[in-house]
C-alpha atoms as a PDB file:
ATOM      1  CA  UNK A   1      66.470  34.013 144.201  1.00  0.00           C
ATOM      2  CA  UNK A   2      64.108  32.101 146.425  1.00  0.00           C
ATOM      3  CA  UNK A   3      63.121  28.647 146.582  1.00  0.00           C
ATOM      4  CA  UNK A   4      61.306  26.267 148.716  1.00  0.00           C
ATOM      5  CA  UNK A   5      63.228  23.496 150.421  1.00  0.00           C
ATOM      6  CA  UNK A   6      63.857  20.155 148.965  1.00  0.00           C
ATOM      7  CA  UNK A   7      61.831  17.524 150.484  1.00  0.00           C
ATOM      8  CA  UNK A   8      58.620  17.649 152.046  1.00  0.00           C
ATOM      9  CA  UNK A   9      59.191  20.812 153.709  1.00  0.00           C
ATOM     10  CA  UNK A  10      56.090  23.403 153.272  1.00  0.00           C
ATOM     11  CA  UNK A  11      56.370  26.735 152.000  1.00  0.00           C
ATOM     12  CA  UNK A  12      57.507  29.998 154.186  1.00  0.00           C
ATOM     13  CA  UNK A  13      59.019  32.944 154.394  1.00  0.00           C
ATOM     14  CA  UNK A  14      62.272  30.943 156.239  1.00  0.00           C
ATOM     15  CA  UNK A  15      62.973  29.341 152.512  1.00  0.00           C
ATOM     16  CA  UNK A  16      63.320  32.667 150.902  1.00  0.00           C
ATOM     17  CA  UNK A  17      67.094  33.482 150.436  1.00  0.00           C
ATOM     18  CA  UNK A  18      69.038  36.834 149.898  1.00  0.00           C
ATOM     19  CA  UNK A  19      66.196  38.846 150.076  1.00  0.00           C
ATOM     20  CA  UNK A  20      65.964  39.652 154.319  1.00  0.00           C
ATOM     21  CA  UNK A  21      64.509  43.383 153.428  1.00  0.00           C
ATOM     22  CA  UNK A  22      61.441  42.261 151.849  1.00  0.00           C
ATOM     23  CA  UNK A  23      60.987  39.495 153.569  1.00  0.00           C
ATOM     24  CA  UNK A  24      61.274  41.946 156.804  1.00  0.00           C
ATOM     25  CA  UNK A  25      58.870  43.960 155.261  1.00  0.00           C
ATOM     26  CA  UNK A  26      56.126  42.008 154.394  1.00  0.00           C
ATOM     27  CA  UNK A  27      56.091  40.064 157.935  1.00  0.00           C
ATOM     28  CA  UNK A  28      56.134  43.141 159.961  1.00  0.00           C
ATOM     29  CA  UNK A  29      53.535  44.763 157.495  1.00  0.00           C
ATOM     30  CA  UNK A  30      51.447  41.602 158.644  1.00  0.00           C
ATOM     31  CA  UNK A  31      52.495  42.309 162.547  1.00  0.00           C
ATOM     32  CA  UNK A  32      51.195  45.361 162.096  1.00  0.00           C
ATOM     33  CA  UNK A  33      48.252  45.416 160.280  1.00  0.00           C
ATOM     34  CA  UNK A  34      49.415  47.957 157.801  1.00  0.00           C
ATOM     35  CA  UNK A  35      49.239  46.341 154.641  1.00  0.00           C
ATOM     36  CA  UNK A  36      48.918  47.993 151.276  1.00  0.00           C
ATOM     37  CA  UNK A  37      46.176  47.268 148.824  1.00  0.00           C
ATOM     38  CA  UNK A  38      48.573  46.171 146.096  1.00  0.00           C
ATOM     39  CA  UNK A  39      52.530  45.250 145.534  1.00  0.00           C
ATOM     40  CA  UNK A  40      54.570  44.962 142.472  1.00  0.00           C
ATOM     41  CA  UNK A  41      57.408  42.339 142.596  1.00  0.00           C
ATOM     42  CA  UNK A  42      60.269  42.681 140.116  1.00  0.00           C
ATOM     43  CA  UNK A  43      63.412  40.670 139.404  1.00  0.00           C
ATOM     44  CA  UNK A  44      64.507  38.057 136.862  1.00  0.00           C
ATOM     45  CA  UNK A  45      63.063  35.107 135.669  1.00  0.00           C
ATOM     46  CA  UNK A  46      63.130  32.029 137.831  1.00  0.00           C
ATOM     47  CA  UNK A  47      64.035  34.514 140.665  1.00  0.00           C
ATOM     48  CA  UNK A  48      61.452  33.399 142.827  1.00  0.00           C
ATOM     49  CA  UNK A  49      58.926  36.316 142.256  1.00  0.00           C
ATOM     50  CA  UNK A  50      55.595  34.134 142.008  1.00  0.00           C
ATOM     51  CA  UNK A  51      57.241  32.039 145.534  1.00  0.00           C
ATOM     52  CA  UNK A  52      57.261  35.329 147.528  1.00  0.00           C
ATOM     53  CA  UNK A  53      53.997  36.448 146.279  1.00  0.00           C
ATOM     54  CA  UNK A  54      52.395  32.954 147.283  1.00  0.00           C
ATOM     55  CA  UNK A  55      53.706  32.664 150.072  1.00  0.00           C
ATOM     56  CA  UNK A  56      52.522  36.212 151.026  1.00  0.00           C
ATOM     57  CA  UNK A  57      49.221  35.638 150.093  1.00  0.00           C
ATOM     58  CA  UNK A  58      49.365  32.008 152.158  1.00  0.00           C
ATOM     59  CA  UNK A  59      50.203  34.338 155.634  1.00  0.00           C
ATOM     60  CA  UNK A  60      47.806  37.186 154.596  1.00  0.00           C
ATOM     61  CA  UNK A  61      44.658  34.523 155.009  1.00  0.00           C
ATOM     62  CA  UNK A  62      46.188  31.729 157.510  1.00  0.00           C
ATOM     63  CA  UNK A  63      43.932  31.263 160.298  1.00  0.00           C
ATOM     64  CA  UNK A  64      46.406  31.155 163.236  1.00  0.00           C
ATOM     65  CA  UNK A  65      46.343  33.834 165.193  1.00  0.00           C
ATOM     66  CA  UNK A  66      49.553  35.725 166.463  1.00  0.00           C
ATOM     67  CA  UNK A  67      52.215  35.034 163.290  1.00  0.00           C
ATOM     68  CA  UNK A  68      53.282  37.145 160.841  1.00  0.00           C
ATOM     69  CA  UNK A  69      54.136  33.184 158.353  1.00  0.00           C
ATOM     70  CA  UNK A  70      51.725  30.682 156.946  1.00  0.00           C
ATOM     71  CA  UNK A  71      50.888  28.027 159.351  1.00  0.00           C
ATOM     72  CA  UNK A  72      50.698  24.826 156.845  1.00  0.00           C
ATOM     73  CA  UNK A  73      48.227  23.345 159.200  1.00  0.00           C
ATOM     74  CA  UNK A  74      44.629  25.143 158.904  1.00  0.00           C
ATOM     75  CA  UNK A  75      42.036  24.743 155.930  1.00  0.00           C
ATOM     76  CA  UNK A  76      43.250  28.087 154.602  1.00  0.00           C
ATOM     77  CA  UNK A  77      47.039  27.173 154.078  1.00  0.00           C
ATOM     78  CA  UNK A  78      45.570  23.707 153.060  1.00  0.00           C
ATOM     79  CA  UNK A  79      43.779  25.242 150.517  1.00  0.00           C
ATOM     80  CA  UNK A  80      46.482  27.534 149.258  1.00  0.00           C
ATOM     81  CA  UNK A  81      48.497  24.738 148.937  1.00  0.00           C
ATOM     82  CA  UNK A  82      46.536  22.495 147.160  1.00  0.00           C
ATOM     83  CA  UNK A  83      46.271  25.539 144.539  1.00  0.00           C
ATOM     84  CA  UNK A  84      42.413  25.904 145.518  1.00  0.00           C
ATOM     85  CA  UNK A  85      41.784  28.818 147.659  1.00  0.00           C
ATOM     86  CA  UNK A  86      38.509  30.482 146.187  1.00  0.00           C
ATOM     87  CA  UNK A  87      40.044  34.140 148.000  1.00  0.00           C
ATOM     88  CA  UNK A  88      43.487  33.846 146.201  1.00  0.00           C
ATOM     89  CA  UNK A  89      42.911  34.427 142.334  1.00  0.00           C
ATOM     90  CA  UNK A  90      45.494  33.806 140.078  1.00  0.00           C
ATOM     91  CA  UNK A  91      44.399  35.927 136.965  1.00  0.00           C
ATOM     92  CA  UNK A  92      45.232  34.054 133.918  1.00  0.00           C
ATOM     93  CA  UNK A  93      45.276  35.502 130.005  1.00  0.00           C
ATOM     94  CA  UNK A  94      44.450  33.497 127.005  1.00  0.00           C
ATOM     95  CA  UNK A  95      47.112  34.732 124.357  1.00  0.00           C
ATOM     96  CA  UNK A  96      50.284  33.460 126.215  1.00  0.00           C
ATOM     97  CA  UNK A  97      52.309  36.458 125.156  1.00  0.00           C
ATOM     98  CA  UNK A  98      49.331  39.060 126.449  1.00  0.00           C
ATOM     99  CA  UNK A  99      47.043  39.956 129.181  1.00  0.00           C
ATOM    100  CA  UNK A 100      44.192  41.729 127.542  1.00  0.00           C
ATOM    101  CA  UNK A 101      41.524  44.208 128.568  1.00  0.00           C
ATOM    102  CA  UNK A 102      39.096  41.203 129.047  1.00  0.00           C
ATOM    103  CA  UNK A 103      40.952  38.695 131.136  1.00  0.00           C
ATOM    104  CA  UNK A 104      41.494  41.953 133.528  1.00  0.00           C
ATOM    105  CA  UNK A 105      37.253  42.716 133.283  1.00  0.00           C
ATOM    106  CA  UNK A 106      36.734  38.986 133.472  1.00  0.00           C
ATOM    107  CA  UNK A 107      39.776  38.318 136.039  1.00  0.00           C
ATOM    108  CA  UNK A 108      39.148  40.891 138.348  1.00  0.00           C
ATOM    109  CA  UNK A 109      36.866  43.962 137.479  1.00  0.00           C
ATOM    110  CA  UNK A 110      33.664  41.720 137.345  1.00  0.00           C
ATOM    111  CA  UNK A 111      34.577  39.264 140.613  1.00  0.00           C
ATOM    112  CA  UNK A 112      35.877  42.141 142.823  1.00  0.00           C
ATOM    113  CA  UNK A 113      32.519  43.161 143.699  1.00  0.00           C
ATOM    114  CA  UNK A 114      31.718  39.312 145.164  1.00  0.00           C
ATOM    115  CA  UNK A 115      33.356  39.635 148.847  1.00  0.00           C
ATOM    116  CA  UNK A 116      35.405  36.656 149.922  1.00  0.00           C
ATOM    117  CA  UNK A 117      34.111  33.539 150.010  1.00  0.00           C
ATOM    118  CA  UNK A 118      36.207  32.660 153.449  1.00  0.00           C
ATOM    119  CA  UNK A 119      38.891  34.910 154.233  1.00  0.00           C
ATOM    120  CA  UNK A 120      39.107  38.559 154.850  1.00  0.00           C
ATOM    121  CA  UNK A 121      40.941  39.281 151.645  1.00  0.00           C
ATOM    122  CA  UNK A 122      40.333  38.475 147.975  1.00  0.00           C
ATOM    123  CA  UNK A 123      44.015  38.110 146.948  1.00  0.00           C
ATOM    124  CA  UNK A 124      44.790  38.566 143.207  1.00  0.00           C
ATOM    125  CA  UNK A 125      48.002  37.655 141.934  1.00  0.00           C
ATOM    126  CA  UNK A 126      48.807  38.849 138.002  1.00  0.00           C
ATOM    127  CA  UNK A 127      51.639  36.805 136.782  1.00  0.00           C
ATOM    128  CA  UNK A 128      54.037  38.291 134.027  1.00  0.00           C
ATOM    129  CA  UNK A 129      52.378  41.791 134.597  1.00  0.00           C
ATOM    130  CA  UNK A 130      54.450  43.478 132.159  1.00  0.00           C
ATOM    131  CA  UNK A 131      51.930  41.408 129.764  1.00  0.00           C
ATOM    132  CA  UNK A 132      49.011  43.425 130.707  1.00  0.00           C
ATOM    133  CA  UNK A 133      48.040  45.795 127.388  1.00  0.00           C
ATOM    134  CA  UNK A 134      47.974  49.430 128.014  1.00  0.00           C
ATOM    135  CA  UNK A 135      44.307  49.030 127.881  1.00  0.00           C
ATOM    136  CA  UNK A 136      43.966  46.266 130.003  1.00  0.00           C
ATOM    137  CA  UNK A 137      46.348  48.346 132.217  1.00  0.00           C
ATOM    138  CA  UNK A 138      43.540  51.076 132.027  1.00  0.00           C
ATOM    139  CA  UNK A 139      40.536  49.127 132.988  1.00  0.00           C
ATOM    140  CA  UNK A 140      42.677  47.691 135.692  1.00  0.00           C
ATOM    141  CA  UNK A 141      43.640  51.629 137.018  1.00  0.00           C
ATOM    142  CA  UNK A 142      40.219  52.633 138.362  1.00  0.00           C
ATOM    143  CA  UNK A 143      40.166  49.455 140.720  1.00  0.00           C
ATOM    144  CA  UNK A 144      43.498  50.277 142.017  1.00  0.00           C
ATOM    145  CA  UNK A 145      42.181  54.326 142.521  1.00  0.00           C
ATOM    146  CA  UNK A 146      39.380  52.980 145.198  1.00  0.00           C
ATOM    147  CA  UNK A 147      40.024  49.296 145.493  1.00  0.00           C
ATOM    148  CA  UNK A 148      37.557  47.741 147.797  1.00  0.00           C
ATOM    149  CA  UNK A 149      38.556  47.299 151.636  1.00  0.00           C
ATOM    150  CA  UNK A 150      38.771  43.395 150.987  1.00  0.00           C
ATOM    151  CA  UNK A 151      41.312  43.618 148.006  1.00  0.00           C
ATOM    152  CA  UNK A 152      44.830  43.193 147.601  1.00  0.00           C
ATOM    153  CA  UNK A 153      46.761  43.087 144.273  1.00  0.00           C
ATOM    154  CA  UNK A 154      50.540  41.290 143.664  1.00  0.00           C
ATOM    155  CA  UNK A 155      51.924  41.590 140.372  1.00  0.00           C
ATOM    156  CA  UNK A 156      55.219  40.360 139.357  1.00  0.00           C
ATOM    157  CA  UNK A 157      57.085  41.620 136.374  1.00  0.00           C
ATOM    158  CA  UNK A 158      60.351  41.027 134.776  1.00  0.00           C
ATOM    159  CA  UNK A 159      59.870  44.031 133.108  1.00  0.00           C
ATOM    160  CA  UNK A 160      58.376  46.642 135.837  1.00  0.00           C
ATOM    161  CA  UNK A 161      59.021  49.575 133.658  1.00  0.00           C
ATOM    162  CA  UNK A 162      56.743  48.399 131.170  1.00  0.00           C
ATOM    163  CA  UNK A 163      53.733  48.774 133.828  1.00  0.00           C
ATOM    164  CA  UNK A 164      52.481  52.347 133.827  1.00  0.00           C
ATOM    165  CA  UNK A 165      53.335  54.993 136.129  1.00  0.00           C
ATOM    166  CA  UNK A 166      49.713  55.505 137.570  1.00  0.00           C
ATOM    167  CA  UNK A 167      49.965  51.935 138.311  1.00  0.00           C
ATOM    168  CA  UNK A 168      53.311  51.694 139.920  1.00  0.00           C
ATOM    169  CA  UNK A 169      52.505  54.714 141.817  1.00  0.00           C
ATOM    170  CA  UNK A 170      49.739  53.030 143.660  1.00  0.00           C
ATOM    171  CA  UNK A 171      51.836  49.826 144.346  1.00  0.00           C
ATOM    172  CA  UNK A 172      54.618  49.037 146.898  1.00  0.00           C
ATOM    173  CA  UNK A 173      56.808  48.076 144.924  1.00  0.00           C
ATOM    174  CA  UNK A 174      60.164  45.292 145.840  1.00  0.00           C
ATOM    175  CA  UNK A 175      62.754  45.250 143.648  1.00  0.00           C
ATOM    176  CA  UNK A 176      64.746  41.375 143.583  1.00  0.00           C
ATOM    177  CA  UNK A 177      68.300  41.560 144.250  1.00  0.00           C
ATOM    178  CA  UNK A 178      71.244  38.839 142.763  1.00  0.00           C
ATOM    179  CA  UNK A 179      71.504  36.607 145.546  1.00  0.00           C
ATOM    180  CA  UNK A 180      75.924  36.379 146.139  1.00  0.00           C
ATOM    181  CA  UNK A 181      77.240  33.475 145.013  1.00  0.00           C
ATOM    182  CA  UNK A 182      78.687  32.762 148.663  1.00  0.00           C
ATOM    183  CA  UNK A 183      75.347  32.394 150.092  1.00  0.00           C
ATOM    184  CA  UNK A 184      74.025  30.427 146.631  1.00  0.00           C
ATOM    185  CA  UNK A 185      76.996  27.768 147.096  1.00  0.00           C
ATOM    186  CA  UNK A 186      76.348  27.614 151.256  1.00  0.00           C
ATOM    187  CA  UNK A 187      72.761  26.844 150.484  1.00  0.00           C
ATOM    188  CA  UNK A 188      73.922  24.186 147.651  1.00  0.00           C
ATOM    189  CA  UNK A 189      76.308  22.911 150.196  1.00  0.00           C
ATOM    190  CA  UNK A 190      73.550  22.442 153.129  1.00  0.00           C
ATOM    191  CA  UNK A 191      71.235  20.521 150.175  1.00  0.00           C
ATOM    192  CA  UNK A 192      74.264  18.331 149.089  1.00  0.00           C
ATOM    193  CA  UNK A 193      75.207  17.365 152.824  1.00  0.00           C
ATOM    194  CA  UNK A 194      71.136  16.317 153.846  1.00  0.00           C
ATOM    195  CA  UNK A 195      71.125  14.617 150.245  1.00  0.00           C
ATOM    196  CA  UNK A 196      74.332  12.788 151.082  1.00  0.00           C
ATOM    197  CA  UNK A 197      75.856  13.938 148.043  1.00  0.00           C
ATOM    198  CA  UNK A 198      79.080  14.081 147.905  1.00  0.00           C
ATOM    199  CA  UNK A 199      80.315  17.297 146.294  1.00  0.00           C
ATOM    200  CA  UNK A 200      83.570  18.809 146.430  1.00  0.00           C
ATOM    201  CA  UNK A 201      83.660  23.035 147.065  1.00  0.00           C
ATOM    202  CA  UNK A 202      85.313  23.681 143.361  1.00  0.00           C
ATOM    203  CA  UNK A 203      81.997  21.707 141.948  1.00  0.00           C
ATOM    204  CA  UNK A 204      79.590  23.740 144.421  1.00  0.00           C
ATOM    205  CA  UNK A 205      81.441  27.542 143.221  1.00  0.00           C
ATOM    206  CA  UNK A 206      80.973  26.221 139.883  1.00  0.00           C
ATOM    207  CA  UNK A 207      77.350  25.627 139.869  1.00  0.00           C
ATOM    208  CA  UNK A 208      76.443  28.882 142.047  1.00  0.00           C
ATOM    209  CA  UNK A 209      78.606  31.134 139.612  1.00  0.00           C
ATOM    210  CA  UNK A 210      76.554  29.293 136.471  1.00  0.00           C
ATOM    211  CA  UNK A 211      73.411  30.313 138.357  1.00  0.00           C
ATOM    212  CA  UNK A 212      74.056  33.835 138.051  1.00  0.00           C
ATOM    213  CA  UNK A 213      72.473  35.256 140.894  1.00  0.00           C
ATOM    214  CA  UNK A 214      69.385  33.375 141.326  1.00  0.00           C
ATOM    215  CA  UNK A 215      68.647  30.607 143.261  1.00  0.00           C
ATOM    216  CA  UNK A 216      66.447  28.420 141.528  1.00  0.00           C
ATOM    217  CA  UNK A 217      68.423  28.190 138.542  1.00  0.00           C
ATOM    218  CA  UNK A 218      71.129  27.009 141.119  1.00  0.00           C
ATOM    219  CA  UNK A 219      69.109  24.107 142.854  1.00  0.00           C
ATOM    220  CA  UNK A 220      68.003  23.180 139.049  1.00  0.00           C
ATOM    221  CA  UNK A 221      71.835  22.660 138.036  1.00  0.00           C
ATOM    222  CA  UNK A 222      72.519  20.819 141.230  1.00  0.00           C
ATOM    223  CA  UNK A 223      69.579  18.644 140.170  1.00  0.00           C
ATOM    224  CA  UNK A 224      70.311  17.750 136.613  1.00  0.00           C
ATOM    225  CA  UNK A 225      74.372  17.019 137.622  1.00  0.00           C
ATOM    226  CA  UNK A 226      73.264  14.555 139.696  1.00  0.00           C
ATOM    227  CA  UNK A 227      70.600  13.049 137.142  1.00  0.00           C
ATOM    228  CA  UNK A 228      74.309  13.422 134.625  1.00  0.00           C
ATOM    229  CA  UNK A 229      76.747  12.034 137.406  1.00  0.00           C
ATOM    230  CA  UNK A 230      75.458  10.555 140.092  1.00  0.00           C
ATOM    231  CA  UNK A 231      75.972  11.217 144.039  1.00  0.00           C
ATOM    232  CA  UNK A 232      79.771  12.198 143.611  1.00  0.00           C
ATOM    233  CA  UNK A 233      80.250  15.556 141.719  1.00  0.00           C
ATOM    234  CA  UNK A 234      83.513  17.239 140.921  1.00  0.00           C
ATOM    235  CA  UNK A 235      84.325  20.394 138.970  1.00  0.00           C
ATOM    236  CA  UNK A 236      85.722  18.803 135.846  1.00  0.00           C
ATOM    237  CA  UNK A 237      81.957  17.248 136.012  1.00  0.00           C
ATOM    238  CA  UNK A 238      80.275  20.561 135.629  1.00  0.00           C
ATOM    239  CA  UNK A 239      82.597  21.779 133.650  1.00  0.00           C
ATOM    240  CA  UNK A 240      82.197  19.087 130.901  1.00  0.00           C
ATOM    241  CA  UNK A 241      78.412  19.168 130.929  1.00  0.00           C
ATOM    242  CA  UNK A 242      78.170  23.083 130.951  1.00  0.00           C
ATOM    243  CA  UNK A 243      81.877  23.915 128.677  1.00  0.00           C
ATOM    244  CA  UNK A 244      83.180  26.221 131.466  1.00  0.00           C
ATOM    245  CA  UNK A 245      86.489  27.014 131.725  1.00  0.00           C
ATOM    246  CA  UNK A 246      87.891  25.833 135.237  1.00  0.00           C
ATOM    247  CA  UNK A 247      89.296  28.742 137.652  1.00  0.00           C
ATOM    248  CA  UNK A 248      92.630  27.098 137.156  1.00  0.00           C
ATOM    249  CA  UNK A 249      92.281  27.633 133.326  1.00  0.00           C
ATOM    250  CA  UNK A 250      91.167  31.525 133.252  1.00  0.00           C
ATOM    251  CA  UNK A 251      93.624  31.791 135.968  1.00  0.00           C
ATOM    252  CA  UNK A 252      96.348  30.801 133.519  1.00  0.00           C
ATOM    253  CA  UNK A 253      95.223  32.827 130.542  1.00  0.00           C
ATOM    254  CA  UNK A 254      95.064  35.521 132.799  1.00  0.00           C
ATOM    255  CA  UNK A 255      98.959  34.739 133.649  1.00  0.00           C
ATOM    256  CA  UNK A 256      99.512  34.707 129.530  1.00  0.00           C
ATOM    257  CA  UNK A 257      98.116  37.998 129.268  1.00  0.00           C
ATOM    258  CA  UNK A 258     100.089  39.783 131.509  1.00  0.00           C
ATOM    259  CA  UNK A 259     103.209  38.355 130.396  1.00  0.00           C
ATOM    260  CA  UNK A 260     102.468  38.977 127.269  1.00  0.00           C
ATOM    261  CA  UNK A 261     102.650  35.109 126.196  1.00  0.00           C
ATOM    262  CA  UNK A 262     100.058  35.307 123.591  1.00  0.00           C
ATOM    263  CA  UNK A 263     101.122  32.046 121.655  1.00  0.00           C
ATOM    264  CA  UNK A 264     100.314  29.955 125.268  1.00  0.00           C
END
């Protein structure tokens, strides 16, 4: 539902797409200095949860003064970007279906104490949250009870209802929306036009229906018809590499139907 920009364009809160009320949210919580000690983001897969959260935790320790978006330009954002920040903590598991009680003690219980190394914050980000064990979920509870001025928590989750309630009821918590296809294909369109691809509208509905909402998935589809086909792209194109039926086709067993044709 979010995605950066193609190109060399850096991170922000200006690529994130469909979902204005969070995005409003977080940036004015940064205006205003009222930010919570810990957010849950939910929504599909691929929808851009991990983006948001990123991004979020690039603006919460930028060092330019007076914006409520990552800069891009200081040693912080630098450092974010180059996936080395030693004050935003990605908390990884080592079963790849579970996050147990000790990659939470490990992760975060035993490194919370340490204050940040350069930033005001200590940002932890938990991946796939709806992975975390009940116990693991229980050793994590106490820290989010009296959390240390200098810590914030993000978790995203597919699955928020799998995170307990004494969690969740400590968290902000965003829920991802389907982005509309309208504003899927207008974003497809924009990318095709600066790419100097040439696609026609039937090709670009096509792809931002198949996307279903998020818009990831979309820019992927646009990316592997043009690995298929080339710089020209037409709906009989993604409709023989995906097996859709073209709106002229559902159209006319739609027509059948209701005329009660059954043999056409």
């Amino acid at each position: 539902m979010c995605e950066t920009k193609r190109g060399k364009d850096m991170p922000n809160f200006k690529d994130i797409y469909g979902q204005e009320q969070i995005v409003d949210h977080l940036e004015n919580a940064i205006a205003s200095g009222k930010i919570s000690h810990a957010y849950i983001i939910n929504g599909e897969r691929s929808s851009g949860k991990e983006f948001i959260a990123n991004v979020f935790a690039m603006a919460l320790q930028c060092e330019s003064t007076g914006q409520e978006k990552p800069c891009n330009e200081c040693h912080s954002c630098k450092q974010a970007l180059s996936g080395n920040h030693p004050d935003i903590i990605r908390v990884t598991h080592e079963k790849p279906a579970t996050i147990g009680v000790e990659d939470i003690r490990t992760g975060v219980n035993d490194d919370i104490i340490i204050k940040p190394y350069s930033s005001d914050w200590k940002i932890y980000i938990i991946s796939e949250a709806e992975k975390m064990t009940v116990q693991a979920q229980n050793a994590l509870l106490k820290t989010l009870e009296e959390p240390p001025k200098h810590v914030k928590f993000i978790f995203a989750t597919t699955e928020a209802h799998k995170v307990l309630g004494t969690i969740t009821s400590r968290c902000q918590r965003f829920e991802f929306r389907p982005i509309p296809e309208e504003l899927i294909a207008k974003h497809l369109s924009d990318i095709a036009a600066k790419e100097k691809i040439e696609a026609t509208d039937s090709a670009i509905r096509a792809i931002a229906r198949l996307a279903n909402g998020g818009m990831r998935d979309a820019q992927s589809i646009l990316d592997q018809m043009i690995s298929f086909c080339g710089n020209k792209l037409s709906v009989e194109d993604v409709i023989g590499v995906y097996g859709l039926a073209s709106d002229e086709q559902i159209s006319g067993l739609l027509a059948n139907m209701a005329r009660g044709d059954y043999g056409a």
